[in-house]
Protein backbone atom coordinates (compact mmCIF):
# COMPACT_ATOMS: atom_id res chain seq x y z
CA UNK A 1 38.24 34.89 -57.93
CA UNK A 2 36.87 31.54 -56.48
CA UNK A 3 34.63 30.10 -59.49
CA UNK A 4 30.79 29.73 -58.02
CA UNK A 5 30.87 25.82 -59.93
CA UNK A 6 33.73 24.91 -58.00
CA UNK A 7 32.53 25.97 -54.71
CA UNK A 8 29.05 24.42 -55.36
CA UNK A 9 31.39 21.36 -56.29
CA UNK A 10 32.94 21.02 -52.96
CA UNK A 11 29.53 21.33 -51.00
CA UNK A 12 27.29 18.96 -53.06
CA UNK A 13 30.29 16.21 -52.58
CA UNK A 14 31.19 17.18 -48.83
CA UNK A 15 27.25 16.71 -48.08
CA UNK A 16 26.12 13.73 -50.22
CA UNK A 17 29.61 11.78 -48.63
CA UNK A 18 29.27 13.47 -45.17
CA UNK A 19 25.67 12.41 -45.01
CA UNK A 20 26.71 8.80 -45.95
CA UNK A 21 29.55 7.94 -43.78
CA UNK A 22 27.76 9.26 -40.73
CA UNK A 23 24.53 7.86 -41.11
CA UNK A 24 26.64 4.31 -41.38
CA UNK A 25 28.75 5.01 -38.16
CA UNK A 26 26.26 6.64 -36.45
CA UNK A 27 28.40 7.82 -33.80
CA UNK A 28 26.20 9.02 -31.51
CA UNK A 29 24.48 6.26 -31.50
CA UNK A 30 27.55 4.15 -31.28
CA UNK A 31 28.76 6.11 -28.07
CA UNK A 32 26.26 3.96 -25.85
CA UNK A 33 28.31 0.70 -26.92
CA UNK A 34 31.62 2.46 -26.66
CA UNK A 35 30.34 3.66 -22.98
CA UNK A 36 29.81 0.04 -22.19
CA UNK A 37 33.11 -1.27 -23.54
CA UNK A 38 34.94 1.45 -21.90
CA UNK A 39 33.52 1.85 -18.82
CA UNK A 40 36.10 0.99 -15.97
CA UNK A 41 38.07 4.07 -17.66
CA UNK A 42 38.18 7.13 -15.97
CA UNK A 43 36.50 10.72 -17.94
CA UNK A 44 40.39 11.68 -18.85
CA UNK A 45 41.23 8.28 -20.29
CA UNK A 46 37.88 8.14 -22.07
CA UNK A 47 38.73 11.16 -23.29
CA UNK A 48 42.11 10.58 -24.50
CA UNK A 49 40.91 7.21 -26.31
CA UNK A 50 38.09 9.33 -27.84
CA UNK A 51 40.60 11.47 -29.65
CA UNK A 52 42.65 8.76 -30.65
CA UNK A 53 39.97 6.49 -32.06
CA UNK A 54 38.73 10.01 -34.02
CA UNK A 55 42.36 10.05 -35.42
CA UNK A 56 42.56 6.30 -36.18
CA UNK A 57 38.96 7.26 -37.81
CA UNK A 58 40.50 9.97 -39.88
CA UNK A 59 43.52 7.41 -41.07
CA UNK A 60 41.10 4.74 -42.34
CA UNK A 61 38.96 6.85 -44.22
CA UNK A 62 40.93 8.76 -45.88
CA UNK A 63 42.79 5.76 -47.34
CA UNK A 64 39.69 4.25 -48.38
CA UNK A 65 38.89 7.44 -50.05
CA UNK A 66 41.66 7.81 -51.66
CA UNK A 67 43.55 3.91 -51.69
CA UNK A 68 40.09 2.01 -51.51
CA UNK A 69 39.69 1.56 -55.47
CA UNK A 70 43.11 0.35 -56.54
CA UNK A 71 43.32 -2.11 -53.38
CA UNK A 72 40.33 -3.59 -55.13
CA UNK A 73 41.50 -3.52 -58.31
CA UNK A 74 44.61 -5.41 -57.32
CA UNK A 75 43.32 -7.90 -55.76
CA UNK A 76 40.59 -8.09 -58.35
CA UNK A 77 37.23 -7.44 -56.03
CA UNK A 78 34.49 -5.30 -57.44
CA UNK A 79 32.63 -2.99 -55.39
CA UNK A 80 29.55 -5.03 -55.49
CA UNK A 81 31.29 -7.84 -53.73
CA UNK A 82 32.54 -5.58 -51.11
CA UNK A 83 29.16 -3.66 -50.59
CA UNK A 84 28.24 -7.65 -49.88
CA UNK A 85 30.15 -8.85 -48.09
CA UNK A 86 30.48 -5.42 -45.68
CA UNK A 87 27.01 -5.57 -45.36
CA UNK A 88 27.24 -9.05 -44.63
CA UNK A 89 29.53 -7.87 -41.62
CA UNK A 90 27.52 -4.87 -40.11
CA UNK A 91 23.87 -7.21 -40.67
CA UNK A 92 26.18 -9.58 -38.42
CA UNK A 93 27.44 -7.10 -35.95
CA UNK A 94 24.25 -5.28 -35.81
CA UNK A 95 22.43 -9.23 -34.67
CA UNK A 96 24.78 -9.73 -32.35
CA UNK A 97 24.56 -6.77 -30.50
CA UNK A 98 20.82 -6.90 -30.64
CA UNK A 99 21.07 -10.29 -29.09
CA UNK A 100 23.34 -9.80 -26.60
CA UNK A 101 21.66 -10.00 -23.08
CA UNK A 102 22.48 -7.06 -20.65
CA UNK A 103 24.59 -7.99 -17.37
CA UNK A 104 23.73 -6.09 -14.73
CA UNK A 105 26.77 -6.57 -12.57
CA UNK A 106 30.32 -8.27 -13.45
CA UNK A 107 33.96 -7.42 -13.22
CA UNK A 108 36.10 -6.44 -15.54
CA UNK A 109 37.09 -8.26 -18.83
CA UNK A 110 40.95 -8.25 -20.20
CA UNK A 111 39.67 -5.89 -22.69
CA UNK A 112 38.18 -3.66 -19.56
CA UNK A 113 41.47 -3.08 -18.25
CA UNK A 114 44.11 -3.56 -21.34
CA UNK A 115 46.40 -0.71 -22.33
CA UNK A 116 43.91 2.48 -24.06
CA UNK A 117 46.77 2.17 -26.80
CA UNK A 118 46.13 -1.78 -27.42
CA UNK A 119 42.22 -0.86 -26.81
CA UNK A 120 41.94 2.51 -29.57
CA UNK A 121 42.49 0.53 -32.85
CA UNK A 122 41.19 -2.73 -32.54
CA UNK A 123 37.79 -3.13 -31.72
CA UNK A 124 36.89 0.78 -31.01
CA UNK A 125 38.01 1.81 -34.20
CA UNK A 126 37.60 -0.85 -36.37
CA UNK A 127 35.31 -2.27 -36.41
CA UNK A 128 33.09 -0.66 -34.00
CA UNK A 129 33.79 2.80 -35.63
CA UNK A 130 34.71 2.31 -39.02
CA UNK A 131 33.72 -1.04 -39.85
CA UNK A 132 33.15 -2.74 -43.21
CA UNK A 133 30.16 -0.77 -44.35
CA UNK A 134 32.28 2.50 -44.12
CA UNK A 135 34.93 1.30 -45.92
CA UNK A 136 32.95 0.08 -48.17
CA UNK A 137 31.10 3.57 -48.53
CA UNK A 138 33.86 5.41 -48.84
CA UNK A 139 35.83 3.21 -51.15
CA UNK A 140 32.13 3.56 -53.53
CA UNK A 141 32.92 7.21 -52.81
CA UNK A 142 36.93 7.66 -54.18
CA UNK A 143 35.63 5.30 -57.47
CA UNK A 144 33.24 7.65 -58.13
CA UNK A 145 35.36 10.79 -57.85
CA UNK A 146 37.81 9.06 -60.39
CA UNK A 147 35.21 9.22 -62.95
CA UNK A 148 35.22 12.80 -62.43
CA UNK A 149 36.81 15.32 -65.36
CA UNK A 150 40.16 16.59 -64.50
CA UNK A 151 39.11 20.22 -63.76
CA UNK A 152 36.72 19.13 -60.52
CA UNK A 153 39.31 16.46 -59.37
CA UNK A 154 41.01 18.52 -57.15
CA UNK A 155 37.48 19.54 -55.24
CA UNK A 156 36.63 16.50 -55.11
CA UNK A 157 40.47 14.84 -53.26
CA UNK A 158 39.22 18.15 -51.19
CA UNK A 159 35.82 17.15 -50.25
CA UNK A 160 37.16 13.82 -49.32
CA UNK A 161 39.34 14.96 -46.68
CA UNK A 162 36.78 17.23 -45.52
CA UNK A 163 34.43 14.13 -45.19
CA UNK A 164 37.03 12.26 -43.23
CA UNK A 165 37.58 14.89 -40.84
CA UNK A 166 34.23 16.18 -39.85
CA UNK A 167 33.16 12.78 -39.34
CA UNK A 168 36.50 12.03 -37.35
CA UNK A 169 34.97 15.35 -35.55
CA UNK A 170 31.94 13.94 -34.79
CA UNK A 171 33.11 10.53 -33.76
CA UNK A 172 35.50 12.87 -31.44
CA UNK A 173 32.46 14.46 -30.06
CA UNK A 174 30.15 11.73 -29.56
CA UNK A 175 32.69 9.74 -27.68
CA UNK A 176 33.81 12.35 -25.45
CA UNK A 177 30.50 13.39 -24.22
CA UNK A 178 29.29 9.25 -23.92
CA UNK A 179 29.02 9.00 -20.33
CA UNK A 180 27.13 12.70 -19.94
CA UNK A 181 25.14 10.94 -22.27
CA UNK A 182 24.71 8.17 -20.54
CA UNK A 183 24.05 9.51 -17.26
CA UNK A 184 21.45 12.36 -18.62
CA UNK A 185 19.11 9.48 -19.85
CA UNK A 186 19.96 6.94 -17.68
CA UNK A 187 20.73 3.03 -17.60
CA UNK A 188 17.27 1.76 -19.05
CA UNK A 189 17.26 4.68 -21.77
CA UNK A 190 21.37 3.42 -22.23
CA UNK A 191 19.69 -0.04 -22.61
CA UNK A 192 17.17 1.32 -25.04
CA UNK A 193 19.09 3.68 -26.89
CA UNK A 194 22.13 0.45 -27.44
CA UNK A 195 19.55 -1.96 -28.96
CA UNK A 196 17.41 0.60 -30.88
CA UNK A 197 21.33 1.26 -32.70
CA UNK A 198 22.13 -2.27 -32.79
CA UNK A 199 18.53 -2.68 -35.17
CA UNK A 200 19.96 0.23 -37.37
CA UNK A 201 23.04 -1.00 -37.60
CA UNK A 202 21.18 -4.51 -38.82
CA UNK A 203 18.97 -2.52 -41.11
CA UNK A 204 21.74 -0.44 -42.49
CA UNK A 205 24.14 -4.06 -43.24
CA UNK A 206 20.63 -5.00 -44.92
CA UNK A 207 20.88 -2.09 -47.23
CA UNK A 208 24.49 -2.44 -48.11
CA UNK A 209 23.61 -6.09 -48.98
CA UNK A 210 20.76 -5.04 -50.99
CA UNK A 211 22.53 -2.18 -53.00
CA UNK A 212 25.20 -4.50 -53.42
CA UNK A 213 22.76 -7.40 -55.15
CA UNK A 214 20.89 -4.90 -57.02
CA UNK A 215 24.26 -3.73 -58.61
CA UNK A 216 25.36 -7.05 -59.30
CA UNK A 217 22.31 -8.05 -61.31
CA UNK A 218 21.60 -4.72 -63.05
CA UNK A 219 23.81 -5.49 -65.83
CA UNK A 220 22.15 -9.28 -66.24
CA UNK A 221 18.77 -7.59 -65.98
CA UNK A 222 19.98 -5.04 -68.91
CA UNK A 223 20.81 -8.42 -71.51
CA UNK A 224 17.37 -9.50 -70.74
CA UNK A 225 15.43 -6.36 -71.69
């Protein structure tokens, strides 16, 4: 007999986490910048780095879900600092892109052409897919679900992998299908679509950096009222 509470458990945490971690990668948003980077590659090797940026994906969340809390504790960071500094990070990344001037024509860069097995971890994973606001997320995410009574622990070390693999499903997805994408709305809507993510992306390290502040403070604000 599968107890109702349980069930209702798992979905409430698979959503609220699912719903977190995708609105901060935003993959399909996200696949117009991993078109760029990765477009000297032909559809099958775009397709096999796809898959193994959605399993390098997979990897790094779940060991921030499930890692994330004691690696802070160790080396003594709180959350707040890491929601910080993360933010920090994406507000940075997010600029930069938004910056960046289009070039219409050029040749290849060494990271055009390097090996799709030097190219999958570093930058398309992280941090281009699962960059400090992520991790930051989902380590936010396994400290919460060690608060939890001992009875829903097990739905929620559940939940969390079935966060990390539906968005490692998505990301999977998006980048797969980039250049369809691409091509369907062409190079201006590329163009448009890039820097209308890189502002998100800015507005989303914002956030962090916010949340991060007002979590700081709250306890100083407490003392004083």
């Amino acid at each position: 007999m599968i107890d109702g509470f349980l069930v209702a458990k798992l979905l409430s945490f698979w959503l609220f986490g699912f719903s977190t971690l995708i609105s901060i990668i935003n993959p399909f948003g996200i696949a117009f910048v991993f078109h760029d980077m990765t477009r000297w590659l032909t559809a099958q090797e775009r397709a096999r780095l796809a898959r193994r940026i959605a399993i390098n994906s997979f990897i790094v969340l779940l060991v921030a879900l499930f890692l994330g809390s004691r690696v802070l504790s160790f080396f003594g960071i709180s959350l707040e600092a890491l929601r910080i500094g993360g933010g920090l990070a994406v507000a940075a990344s997010g600029w930069a892109m938004l910056r960046a001037v289009p070039e219409a024509s050029k040749g290849p860069e060494a990271m055009d052409t390097a090996p799709i097995e030097r190219m999958a971890f570093f930058p398309l994973t992280l941090p281009l897919t699962t960059g400090p606001g992520s991790i930051a997320a989902s380590i936010a995410l396994g400290a919460e679900r060690s608060t939890e009574t001992q009875g829903v622990l097990l739905v929620s070390a559940i939940s969390s992998v079935l966060i990390a693999l539906s968005v490692a499903i998505c990301v999977w997805g998006a980048y797969a299908q980039s250049a369809a994408i691409a091509r369907r709305i062409g190079p201006q809507g590329t163009l448009v679509a890039t820097k209308l993510t890189a502002f998100l992306l800015l507005c989303i390290g914002v956030q962090i950096i916010l949340t991060g502040v007002t979590d700081a403070l709250r306890p100083l604000l407490a003392l004083r009222g």
